[in-house]
PDB file of N, CA and C in Angstrom:
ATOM      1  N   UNK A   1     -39.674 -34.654 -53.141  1.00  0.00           N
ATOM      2  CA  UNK A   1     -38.489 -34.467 -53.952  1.00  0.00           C
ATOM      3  C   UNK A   1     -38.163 -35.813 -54.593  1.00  0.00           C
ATOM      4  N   UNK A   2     -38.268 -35.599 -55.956  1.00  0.00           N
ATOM      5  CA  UNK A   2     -37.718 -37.238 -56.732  1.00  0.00           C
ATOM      6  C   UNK A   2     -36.112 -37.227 -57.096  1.00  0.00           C
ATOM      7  N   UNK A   3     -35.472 -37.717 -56.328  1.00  0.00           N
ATOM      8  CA  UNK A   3     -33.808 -38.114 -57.124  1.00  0.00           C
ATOM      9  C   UNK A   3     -33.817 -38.622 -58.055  1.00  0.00           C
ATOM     10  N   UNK A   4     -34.677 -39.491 -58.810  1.00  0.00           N
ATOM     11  CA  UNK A   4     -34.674 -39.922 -59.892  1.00  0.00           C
ATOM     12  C   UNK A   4     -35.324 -38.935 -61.415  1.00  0.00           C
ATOM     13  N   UNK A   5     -36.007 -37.933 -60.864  1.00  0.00           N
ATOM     14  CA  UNK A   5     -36.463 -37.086 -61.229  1.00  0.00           C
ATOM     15  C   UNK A   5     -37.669 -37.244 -62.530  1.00  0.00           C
ATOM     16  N   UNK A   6     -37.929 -37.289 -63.536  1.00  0.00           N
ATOM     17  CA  UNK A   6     -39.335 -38.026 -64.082  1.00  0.00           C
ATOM     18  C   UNK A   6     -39.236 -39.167 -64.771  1.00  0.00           C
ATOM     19  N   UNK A   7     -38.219 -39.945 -63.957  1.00  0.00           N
ATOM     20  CA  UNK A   7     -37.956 -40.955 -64.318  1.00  0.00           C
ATOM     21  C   UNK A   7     -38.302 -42.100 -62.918  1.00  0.00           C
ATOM     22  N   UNK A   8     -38.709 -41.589 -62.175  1.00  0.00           N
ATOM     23  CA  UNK A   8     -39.193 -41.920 -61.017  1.00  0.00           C
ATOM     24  C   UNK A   8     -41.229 -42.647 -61.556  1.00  0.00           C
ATOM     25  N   UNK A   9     -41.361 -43.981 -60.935  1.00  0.00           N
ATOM     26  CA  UNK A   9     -42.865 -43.808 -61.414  1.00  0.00           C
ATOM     27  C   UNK A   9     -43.691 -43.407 -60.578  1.00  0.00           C
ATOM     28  N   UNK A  10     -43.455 -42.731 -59.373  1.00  0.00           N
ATOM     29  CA  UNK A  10     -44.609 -42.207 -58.955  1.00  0.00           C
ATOM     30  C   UNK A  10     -44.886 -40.718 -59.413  1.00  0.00           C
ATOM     31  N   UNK A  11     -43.752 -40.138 -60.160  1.00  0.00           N
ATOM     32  CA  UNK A  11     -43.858 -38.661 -60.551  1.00  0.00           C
ATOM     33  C   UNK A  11     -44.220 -38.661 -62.585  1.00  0.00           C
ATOM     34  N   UNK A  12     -44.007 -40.109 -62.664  1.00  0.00           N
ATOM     35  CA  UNK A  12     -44.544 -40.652 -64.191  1.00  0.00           C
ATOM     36  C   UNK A  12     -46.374 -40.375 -63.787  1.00  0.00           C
ATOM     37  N   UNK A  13     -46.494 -41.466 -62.809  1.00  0.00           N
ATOM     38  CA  UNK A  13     -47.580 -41.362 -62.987  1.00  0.00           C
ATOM     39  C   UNK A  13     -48.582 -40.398 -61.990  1.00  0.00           C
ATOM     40  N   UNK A  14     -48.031 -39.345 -61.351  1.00  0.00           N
ATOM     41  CA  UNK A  14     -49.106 -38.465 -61.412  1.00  0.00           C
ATOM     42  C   UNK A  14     -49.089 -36.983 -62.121  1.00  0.00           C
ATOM     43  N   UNK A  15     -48.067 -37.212 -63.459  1.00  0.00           N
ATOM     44  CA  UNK A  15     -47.801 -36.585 -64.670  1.00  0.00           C
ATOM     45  C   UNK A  15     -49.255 -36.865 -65.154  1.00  0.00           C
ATOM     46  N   UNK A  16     -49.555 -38.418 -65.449  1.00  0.00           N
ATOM     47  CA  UNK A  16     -50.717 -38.350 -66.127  1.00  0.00           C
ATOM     48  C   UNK A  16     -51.733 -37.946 -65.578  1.00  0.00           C
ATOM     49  N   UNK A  17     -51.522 -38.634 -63.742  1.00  0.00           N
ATOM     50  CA  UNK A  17     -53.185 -38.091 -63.322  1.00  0.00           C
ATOM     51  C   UNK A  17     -52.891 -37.420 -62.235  1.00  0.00           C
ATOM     52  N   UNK A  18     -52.196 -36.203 -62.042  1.00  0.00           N
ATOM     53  CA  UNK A  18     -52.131 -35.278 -60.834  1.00  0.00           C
ATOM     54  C   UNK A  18     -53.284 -35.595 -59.961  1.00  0.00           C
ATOM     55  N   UNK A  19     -54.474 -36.087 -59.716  1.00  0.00           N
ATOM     56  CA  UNK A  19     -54.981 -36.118 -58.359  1.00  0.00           C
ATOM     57  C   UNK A  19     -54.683 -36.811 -57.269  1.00  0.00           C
ATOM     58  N   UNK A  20     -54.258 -36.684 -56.002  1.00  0.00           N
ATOM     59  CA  UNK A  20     -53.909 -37.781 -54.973  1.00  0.00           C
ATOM     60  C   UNK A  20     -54.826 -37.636 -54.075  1.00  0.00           C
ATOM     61  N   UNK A  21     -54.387 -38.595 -53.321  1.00  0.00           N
ATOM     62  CA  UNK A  21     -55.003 -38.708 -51.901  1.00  0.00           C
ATOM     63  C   UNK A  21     -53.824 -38.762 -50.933  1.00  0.00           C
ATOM     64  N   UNK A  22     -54.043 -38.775 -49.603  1.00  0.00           N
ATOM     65  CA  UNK A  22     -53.147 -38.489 -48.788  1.00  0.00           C
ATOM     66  C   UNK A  22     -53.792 -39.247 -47.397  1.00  0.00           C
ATOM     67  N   UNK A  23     -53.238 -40.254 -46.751  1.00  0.00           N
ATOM     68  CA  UNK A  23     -53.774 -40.866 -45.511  1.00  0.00           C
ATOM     69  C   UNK A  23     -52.687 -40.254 -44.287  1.00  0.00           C
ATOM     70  N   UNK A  24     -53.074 -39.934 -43.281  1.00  0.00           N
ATOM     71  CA  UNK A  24     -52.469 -39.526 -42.129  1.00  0.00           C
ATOM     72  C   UNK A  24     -52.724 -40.076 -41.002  1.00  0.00           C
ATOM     73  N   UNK A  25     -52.899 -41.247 -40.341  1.00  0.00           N
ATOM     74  CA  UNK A  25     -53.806 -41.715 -39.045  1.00  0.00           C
ATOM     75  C   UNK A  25     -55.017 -41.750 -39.749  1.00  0.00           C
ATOM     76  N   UNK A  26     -56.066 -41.547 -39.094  1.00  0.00           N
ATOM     77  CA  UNK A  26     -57.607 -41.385 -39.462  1.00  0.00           C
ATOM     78  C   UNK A  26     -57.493 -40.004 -40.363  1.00  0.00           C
ATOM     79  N   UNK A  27     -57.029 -39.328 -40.968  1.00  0.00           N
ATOM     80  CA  UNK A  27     -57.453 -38.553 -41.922  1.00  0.00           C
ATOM     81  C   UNK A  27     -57.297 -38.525 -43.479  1.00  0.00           C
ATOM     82  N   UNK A  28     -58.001 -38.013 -44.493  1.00  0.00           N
ATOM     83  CA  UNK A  28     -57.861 -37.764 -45.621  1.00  0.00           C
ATOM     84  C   UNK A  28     -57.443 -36.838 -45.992  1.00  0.00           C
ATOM     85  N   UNK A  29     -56.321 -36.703 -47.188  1.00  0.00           N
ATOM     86  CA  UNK A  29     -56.363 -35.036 -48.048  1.00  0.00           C
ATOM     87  C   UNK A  29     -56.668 -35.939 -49.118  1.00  0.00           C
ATOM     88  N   UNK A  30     -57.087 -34.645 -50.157  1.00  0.00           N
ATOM     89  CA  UNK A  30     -57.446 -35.133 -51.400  1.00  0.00           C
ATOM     90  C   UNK A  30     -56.553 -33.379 -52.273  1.00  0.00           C
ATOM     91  N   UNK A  31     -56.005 -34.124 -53.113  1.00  0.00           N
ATOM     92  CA  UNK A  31     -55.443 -32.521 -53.525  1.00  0.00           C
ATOM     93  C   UNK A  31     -55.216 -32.994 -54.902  1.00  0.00           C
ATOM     94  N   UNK A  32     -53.965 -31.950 -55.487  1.00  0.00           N
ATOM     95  CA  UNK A  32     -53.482 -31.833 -57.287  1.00  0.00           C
ATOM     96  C   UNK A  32     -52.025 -32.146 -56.567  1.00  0.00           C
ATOM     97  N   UNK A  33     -51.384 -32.779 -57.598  1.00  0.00           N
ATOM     98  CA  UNK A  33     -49.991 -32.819 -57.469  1.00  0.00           C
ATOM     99  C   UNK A  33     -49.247 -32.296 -58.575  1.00  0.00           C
ATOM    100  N   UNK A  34     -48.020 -31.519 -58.239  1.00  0.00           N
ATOM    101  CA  UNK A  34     -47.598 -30.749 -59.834  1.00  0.00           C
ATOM    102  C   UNK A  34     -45.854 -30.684 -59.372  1.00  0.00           C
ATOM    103  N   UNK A  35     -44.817 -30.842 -60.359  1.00  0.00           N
ATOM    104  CA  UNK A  35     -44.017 -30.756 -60.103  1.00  0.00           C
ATOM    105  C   UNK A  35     -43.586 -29.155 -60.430  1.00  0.00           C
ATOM    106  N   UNK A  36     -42.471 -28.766 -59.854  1.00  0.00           N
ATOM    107  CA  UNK A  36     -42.202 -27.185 -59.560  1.00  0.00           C
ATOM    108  C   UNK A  36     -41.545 -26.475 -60.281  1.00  0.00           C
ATOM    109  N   UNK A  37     -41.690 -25.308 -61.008  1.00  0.00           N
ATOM    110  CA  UNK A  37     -41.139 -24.739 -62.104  1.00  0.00           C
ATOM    111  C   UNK A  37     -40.122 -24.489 -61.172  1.00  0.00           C
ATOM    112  N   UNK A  38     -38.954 -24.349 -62.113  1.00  0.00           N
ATOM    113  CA  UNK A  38     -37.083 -24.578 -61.879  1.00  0.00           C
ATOM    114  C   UNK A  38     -36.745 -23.183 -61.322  1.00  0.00           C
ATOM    115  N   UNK A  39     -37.642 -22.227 -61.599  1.00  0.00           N
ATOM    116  CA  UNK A  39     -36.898 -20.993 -61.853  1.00  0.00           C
ATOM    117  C   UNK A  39     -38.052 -20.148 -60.888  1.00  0.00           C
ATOM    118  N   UNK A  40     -39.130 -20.923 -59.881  1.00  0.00           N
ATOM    119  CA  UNK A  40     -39.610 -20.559 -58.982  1.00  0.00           C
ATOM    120  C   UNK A  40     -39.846 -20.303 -57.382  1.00  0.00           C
ATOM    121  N   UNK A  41     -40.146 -19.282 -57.170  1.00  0.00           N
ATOM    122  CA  UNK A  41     -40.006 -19.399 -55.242  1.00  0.00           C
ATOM    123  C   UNK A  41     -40.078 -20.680 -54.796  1.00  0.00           C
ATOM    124  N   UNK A  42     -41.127 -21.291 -54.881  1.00  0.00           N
ATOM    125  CA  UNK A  42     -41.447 -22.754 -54.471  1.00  0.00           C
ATOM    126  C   UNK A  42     -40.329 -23.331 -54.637  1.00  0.00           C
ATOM    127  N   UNK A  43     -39.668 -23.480 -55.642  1.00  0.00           N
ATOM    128  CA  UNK A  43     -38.854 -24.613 -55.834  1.00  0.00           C
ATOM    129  C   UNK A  43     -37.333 -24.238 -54.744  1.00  0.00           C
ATOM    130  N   UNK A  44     -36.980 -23.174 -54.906  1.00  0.00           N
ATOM    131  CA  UNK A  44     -36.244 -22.583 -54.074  1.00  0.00           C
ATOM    132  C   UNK A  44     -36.656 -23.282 -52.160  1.00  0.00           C
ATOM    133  N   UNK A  45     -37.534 -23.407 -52.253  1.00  0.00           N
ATOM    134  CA  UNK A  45     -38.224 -23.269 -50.917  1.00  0.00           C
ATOM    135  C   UNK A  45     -38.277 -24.859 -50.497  1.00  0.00           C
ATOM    136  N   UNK A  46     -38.888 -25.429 -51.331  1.00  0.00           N
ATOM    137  CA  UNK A  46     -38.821 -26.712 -51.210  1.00  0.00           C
ATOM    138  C   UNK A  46     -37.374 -27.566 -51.114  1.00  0.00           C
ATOM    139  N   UNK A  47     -36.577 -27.019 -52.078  1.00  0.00           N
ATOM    140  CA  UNK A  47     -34.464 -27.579 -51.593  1.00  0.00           C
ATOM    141  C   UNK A  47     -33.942 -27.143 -50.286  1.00  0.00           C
ATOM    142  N   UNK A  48     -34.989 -26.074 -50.430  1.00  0.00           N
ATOM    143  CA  UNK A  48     -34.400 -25.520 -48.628  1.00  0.00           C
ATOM    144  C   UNK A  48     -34.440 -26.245 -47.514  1.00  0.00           C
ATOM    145  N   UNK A  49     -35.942 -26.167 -47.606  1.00  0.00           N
ATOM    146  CA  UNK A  49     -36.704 -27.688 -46.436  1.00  0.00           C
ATOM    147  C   UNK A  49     -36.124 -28.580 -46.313  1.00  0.00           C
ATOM    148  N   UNK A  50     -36.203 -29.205 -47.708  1.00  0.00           N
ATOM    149  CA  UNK A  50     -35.461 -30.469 -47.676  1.00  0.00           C
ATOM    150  C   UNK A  50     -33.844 -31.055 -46.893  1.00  0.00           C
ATOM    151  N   UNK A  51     -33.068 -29.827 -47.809  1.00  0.00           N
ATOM    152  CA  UNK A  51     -31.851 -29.319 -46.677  1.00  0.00           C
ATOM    153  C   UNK A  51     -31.858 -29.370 -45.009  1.00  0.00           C
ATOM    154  N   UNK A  52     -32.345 -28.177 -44.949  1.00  0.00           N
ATOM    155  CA  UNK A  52     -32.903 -28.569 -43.570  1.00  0.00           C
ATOM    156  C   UNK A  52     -33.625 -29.410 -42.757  1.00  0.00           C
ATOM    157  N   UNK A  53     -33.987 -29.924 -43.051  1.00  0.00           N
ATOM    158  CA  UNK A  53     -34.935 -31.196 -42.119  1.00  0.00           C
ATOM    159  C   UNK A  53     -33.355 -32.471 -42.232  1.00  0.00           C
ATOM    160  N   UNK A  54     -32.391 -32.095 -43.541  1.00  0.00           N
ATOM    161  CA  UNK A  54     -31.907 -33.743 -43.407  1.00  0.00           C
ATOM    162  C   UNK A  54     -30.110 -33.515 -43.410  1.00  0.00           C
ATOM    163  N   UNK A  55     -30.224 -32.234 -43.629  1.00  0.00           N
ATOM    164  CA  UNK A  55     -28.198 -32.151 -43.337  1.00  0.00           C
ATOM    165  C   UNK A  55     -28.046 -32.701 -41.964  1.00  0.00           C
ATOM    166  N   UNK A  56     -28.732 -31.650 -40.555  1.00  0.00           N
ATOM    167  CA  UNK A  56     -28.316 -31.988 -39.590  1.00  0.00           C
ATOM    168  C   UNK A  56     -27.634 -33.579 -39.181  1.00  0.00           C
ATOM    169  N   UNK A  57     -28.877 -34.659 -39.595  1.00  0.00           N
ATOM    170  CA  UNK A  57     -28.251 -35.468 -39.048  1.00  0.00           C
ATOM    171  C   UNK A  57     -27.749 -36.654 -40.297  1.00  0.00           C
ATOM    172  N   UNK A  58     -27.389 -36.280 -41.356  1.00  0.00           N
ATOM    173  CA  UNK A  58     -26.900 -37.134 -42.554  1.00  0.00           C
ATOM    174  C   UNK A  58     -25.463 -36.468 -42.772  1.00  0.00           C
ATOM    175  N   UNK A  59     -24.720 -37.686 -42.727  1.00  0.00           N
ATOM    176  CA  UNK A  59     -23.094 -37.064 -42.818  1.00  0.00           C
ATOM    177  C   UNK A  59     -22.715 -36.980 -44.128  1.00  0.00           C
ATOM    178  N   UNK A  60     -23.070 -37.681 -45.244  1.00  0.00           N
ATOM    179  CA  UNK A  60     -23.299 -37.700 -46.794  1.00  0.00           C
ATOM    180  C   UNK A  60     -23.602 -36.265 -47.550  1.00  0.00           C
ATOM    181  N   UNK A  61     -23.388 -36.062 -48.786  1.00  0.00           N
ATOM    182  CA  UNK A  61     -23.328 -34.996 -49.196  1.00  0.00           C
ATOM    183  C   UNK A  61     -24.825 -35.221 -49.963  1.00  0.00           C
ATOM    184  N   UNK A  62     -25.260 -34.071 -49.950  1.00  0.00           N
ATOM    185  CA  UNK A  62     -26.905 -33.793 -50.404  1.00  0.00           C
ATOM    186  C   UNK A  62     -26.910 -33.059 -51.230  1.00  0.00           C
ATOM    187  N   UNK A  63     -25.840 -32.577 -52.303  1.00  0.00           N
ATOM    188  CA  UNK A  63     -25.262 -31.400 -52.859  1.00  0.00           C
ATOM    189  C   UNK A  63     -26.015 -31.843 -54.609  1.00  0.00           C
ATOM    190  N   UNK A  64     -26.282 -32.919 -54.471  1.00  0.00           N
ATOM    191  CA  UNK A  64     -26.825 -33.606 -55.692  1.00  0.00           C
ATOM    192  C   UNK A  64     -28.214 -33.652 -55.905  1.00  0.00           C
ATOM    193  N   UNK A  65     -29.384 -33.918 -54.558  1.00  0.00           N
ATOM    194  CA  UNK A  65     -30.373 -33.389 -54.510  1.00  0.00           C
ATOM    195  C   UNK A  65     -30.901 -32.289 -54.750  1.00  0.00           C
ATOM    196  N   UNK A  66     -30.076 -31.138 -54.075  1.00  0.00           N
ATOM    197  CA  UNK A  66     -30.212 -29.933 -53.720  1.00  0.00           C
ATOM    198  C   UNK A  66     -30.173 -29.509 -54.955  1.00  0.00           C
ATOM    199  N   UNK A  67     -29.262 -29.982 -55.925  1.00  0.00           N
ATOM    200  CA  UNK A  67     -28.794 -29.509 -57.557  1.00  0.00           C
ATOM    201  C   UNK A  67     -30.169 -30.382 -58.560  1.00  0.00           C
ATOM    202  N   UNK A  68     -30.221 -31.529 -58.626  1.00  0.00           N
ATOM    203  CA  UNK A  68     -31.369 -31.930 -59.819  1.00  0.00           C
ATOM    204  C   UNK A  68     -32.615 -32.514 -59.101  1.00  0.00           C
ATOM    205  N   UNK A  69     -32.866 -32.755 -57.793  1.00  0.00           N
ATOM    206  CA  UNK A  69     -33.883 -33.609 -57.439  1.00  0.00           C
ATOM    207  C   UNK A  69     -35.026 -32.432 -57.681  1.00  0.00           C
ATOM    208  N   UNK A  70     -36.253 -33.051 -58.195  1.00  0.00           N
ATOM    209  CA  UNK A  70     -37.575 -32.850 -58.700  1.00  0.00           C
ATOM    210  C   UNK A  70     -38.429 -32.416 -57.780  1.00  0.00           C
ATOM    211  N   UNK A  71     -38.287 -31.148 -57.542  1.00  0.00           N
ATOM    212  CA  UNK A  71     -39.500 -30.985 -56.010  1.00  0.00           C
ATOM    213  C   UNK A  71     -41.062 -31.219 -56.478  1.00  0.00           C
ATOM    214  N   UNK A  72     -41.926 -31.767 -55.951  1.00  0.00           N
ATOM    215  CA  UNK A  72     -43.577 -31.823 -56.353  1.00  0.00           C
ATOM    216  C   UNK A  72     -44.194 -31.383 -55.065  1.00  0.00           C
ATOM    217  N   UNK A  73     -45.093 -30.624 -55.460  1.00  0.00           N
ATOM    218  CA  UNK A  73     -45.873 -30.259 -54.561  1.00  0.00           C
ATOM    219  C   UNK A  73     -47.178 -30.499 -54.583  1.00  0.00           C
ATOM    220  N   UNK A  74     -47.610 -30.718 -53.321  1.00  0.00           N
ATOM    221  CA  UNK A  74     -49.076 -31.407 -53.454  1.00  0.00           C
ATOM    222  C   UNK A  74     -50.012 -30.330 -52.904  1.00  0.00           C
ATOM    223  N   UNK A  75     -50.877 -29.829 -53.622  1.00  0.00           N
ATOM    224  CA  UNK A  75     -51.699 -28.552 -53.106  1.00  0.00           C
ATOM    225  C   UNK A  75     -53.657 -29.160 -52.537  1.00  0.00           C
ATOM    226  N   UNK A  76     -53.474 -29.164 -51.485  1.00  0.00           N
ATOM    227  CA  UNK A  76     -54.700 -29.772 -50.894  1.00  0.00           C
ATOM    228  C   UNK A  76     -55.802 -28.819 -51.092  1.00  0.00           C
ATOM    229  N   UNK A  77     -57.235 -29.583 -51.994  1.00  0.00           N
ATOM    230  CA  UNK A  77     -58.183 -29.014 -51.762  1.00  0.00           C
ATOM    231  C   UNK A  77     -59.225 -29.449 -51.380  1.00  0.00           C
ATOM    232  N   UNK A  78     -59.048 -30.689 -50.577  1.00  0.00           N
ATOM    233  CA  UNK A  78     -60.341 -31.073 -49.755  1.00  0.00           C
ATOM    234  C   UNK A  78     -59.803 -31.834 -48.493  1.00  0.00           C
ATOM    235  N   UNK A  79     -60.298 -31.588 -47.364  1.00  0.00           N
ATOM    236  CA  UNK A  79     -59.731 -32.487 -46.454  1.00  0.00           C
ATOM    237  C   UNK A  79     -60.917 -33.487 -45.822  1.00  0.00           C
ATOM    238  N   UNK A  80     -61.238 -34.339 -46.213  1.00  0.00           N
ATOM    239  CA  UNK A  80     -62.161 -35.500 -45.784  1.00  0.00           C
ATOM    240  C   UNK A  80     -62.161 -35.908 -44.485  1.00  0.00           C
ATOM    241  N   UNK A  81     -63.647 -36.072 -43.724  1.00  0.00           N
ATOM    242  CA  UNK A  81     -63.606 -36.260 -42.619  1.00  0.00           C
ATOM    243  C   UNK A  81     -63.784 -38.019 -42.188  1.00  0.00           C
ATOM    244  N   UNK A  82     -63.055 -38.536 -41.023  1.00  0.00           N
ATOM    245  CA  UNK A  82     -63.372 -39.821 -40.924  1.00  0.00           C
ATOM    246  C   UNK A  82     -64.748 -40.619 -42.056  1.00  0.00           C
ATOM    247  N   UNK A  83     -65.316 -39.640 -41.578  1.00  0.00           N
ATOM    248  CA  UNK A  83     -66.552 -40.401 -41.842  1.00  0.00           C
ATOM    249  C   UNK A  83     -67.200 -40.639 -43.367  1.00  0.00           C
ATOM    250  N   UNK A  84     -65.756 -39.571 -44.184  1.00  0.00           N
ATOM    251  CA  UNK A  84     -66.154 -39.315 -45.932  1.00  0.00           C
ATOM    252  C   UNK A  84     -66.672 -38.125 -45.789  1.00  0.00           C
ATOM    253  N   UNK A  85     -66.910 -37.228 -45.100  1.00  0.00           N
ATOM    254  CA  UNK A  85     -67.853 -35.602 -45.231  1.00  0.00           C
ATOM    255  C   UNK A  85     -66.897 -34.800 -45.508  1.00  0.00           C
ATOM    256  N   UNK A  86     -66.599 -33.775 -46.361  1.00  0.00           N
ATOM    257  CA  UNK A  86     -65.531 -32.961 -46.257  1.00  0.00           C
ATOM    258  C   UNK A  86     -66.118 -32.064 -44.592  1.00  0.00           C
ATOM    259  N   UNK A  87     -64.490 -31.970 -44.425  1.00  0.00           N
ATOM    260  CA  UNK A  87     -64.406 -31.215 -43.188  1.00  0.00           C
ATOM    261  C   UNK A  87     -64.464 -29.567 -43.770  1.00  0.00           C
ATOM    262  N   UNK A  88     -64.544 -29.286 -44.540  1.00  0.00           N
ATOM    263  CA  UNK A  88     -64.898 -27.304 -45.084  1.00  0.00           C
ATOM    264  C   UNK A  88     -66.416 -27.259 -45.367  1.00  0.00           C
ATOM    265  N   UNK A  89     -66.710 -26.241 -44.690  1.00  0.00           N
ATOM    266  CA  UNK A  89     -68.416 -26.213 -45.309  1.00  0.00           C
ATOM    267  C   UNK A  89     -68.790 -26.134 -46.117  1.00  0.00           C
ATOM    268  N   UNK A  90     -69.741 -25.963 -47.013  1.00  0.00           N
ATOM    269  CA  UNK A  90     -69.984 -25.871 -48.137  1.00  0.00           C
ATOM    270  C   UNK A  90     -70.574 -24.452 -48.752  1.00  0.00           C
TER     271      UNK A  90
END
């Protein structure tokens, strides 16, 4: 979710080049990144989460996120193994 919304540069710049990577401990994702049509389930879904994971313990109002922040979603299609092998067979 960007509060700054595409004025943010990490959502500038994977406007131009949607591919990421993703490090977790020893693992890789490699996916597309796309920000979320306004008027879609996803996006609905994603303010939700967000909500939830951070009202409980934030006493501040989130009512501003929830209203313009930029959900992006990152859709994984390879997950790389330590070693560089994709972990899906081929």
């Amino acid at each position: 979710m960007a509060g700054d919304r595409d004025r943010t540069d990490w959502v500038r710049n994977l406007l131009r080049t949607p591919e990421v990577g993703i490090r977790i401990a020893d693992r890789e994702f490699r996916g597309r990144a796309a920000v979320l049509d306004a008027s879609s389930e996803e996006d609905a879904q994603a303010r939700g989460l967000l909500l939830d994971k951070y009202r409980p313990g934030y006493s501040g109002d989130l009512s501003g996120w929830e209203r313009d922040g930029l959900p992006v979603a990152v859709r994984i299609e390879e997950i790389a193994s330590p070693g560089g092998e994709s972990a899906y067979p081929p």
